[in-house]
Protein backbone atom coordinates (compact mmCIF):
# COMPACT_ATOMS: atom_id res chain seq x y z
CA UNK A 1 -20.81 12.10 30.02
CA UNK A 2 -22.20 15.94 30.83
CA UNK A 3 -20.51 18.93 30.42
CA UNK A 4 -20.43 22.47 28.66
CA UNK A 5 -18.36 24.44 25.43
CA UNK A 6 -17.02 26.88 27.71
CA UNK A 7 -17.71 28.99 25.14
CA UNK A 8 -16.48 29.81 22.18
CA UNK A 9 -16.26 33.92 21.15
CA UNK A 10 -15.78 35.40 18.06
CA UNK A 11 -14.75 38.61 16.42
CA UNK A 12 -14.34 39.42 12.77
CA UNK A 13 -14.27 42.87 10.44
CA UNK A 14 -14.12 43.08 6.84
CA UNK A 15 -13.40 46.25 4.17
CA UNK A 16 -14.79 46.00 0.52
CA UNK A 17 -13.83 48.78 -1.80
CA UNK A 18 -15.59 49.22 -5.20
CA UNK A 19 -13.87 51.32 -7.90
CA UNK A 20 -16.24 51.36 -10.89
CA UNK A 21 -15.42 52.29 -14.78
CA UNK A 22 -18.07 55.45 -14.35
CA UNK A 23 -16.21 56.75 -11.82
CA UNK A 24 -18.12 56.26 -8.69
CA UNK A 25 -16.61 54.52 -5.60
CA UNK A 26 -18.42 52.52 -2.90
CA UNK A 27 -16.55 50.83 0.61
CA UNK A 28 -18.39 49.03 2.87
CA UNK A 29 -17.02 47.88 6.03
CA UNK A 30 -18.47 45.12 8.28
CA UNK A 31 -17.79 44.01 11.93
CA UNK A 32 -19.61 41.01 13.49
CA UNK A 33 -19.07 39.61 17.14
CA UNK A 34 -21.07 36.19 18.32
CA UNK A 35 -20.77 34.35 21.67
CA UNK A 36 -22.03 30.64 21.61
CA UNK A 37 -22.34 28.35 24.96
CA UNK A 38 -24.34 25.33 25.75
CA UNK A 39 -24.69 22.17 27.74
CA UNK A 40 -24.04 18.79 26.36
CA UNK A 41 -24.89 14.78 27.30
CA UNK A 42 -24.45 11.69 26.44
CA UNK A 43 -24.19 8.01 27.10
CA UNK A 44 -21.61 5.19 26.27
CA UNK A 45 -23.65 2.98 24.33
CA UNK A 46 -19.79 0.68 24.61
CA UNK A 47 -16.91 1.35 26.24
CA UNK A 48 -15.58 3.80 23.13
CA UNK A 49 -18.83 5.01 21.59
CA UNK A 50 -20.91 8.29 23.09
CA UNK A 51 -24.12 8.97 21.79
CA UNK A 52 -26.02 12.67 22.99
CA UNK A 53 -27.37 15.81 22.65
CA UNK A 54 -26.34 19.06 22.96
CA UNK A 55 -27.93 22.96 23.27
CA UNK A 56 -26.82 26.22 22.59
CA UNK A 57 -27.77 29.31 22.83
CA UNK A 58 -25.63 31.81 20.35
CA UNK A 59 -25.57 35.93 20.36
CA UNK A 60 -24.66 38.04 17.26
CA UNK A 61 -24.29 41.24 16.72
CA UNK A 62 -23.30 43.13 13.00
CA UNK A 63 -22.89 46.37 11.87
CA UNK A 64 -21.82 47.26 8.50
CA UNK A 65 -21.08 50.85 7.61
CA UNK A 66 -21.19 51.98 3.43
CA UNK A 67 -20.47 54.77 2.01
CA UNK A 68 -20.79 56.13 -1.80
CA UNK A 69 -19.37 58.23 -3.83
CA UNK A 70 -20.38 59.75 -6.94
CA UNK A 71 -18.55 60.63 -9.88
CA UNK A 72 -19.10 64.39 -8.92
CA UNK A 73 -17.49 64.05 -5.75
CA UNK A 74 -21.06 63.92 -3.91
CA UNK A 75 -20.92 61.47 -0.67
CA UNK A 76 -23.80 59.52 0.63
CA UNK A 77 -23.65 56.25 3.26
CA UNK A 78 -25.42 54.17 5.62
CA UNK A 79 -25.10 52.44 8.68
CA UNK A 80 -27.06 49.02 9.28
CA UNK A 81 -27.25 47.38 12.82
CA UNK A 82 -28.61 43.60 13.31
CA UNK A 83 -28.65 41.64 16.70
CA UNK A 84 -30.07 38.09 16.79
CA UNK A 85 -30.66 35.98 19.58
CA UNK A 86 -30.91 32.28 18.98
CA UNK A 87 -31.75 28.99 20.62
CA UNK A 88 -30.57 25.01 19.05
CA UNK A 89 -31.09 21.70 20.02
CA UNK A 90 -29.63 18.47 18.17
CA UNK A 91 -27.89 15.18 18.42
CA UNK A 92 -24.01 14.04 18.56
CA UNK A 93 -22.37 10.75 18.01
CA UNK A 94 -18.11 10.54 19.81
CA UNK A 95 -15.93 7.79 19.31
CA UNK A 96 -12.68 7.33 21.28
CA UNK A 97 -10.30 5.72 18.73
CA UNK A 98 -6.98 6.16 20.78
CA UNK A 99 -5.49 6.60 24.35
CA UNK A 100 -8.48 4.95 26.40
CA UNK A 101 -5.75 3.60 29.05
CA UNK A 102 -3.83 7.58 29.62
CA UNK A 103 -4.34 10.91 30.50
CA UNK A 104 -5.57 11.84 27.00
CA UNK A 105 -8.46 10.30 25.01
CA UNK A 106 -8.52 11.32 21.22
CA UNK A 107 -11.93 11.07 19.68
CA UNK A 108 -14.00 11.82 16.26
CA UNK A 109 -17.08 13.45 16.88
CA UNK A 110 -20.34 14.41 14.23
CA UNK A 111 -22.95 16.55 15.34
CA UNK A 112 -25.84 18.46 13.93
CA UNK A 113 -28.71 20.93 15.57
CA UNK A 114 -31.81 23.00 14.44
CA UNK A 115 -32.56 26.04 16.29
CA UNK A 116 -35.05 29.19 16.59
CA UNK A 117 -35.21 32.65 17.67
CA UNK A 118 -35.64 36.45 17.54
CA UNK A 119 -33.44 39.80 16.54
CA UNK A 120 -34.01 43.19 15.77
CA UNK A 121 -32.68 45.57 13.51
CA UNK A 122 -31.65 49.52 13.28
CA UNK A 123 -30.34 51.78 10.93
CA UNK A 124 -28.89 55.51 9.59
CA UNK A 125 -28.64 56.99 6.59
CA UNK A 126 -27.46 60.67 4.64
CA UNK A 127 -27.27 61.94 1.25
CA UNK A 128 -27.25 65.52 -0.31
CA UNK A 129 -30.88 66.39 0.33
CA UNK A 130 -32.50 63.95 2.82
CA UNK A 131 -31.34 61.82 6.19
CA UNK A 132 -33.22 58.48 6.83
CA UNK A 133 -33.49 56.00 9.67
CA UNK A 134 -34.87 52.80 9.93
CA UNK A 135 -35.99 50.07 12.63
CA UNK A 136 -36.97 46.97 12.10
CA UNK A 137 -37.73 43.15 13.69
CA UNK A 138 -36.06 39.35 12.54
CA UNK A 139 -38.68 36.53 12.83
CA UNK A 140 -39.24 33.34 11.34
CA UNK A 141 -35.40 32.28 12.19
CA UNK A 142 -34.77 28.67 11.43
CA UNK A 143 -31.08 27.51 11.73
CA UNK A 144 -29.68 24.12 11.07
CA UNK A 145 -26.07 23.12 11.15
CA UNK A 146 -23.77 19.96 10.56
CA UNK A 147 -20.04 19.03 11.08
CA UNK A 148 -17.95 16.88 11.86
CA UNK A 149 -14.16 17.33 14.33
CA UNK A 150 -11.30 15.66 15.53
CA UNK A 151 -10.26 16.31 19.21
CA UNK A 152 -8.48 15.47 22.22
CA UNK A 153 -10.29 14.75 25.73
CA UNK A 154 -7.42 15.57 28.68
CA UNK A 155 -7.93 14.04 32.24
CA UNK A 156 -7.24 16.40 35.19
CA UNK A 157 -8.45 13.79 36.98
CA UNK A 158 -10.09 10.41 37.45
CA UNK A 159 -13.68 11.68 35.90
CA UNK A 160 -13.00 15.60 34.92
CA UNK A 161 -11.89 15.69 31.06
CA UNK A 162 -10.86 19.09 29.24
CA UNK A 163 -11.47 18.80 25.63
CA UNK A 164 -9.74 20.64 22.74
CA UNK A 165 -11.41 20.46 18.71
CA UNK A 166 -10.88 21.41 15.56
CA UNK A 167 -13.30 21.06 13.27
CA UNK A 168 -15.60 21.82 10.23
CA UNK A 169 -19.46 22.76 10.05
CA UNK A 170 -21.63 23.89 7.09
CA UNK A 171 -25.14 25.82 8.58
CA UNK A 172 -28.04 27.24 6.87
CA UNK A 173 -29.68 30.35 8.04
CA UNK A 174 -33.37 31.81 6.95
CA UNK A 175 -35.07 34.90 8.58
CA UNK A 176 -38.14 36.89 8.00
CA UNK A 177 -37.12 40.71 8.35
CA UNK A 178 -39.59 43.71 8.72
CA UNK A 179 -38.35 47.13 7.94
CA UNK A 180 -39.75 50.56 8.14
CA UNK A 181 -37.42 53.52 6.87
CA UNK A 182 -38.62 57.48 7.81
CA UNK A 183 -36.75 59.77 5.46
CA UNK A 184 -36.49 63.34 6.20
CA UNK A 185 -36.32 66.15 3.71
CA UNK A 186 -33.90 68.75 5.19
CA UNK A 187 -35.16 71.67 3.41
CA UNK A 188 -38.60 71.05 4.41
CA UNK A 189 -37.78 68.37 7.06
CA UNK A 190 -41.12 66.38 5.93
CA UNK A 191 -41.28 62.87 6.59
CA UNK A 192 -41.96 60.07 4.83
CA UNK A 193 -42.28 56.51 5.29
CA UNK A 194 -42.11 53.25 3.21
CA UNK A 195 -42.00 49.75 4.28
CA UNK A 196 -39.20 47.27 3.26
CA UNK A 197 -39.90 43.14 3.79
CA UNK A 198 -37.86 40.44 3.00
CA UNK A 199 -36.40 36.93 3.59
CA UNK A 200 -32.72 36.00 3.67
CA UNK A 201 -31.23 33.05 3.16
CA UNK A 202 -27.44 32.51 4.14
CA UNK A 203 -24.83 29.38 3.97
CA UNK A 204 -21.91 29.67 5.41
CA UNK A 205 -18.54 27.04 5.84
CA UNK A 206 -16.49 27.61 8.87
CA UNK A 207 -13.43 25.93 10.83
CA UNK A 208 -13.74 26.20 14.40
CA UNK A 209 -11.84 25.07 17.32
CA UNK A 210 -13.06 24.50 20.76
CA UNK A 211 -12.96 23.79 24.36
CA UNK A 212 -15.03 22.42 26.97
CA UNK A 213 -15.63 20.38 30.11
CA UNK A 214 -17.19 17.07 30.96
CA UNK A 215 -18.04 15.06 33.70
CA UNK A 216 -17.61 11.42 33.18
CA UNK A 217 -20.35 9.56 35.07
């Protein structure tokens, strides 16, 4: 069996708004696209088990705008940009359960992957007095993900299958991140530097569906 997700593409955007006892407000607002494709393969180790592999390669871009408010009416924000890039390898195990003799195969799949790779970040700021901008770099990324679906192989023909999924994965996230942020002083417009390091660490449960294409050998 070899074949490719198509693709999958996603798209999401989020508003908080904070409304504090003191008076002061804050709203952020997020929006976050990713693309994910990759090959996959595997062999029938019988006639209704697969065993495989598959890679991916995944793109994802944020940005999340926030903006406060004090309880004098004074307005500050800041924009934050982050773009990673990332490459993931792992195993997957499909069994056929029903359908082997028709056009459509329905199968139970788990499959899990580690992967690497690189981003960058950039960002704005304002508040009464100064203006600020930062740039920065993601390294150290190490992903891992798991998850198991339910899905429905359709034969076009003889050996071409179009599958269709729904399923659930939990993944893991951890990244190194190197910041530098240059405020300027608009009175004076002096500059000033400081340096801001950290690690993140993210989980995250999703439901996905998805479609793809395999040859069957």
């Amino acid at each position: 069996m070899v074949g490719t997700t198509v693709g999958s593409i996603g798209y999401s955007s989020a508003n908080s708004d904070y409304g504090y006892d003191v008076g002061t407000a804050k709203s952020i607002g997020t929006n976050t696209f990713t693309f994910s494709t990759g090959p996959q393969i595997g062999v029938f180790l019988t006639p209704n088990l697969v065993f495989g592999g598959s890679l991916s390669y995944t793109l994802s871009h944020s940005t999340a705008t926030t903006t406060n408010t004090s309880a004098a009416s004074v307005v500050t924000g800041s924009r934050a940009t982050t773009s990673t890039n990332t490459l993931s390898l792992g195993p997957l195990l499909r069994y056929y359960f029903a359908g082997l003799k028709g056009n459509n195969w329905f199968y139970g799949q788990v499959n899990g992957a580690v992967g690497t790779g690189t981003g960058s970040s950039s960002g704005s700021s304002y508040a009464t007095t100064t203006t600020g901008s930062s740039t920065g770099k993601t390294n150290g990324i190490f992903n891992w993900n798991a998850g198991a679906s339910l899905g429905m192989t359709h034969f076009f023909y003889k050996r071409i299958g179009m599958d269709f999924s729904i399923g659930y994965s939990y993944s893991h996230a951890h990244s190194d991140n190197n910041n530098i942020t240059y405020t300027t002083k608009t009175s004076t417009s002096t500059i000033t530097s400081a340096t801001n390091n950290y690690s993140l660490n993210t989980g995250t449960n999703s439901i996905s569906l998805g479609v793809g294409f395999h040859l069957f050998i």
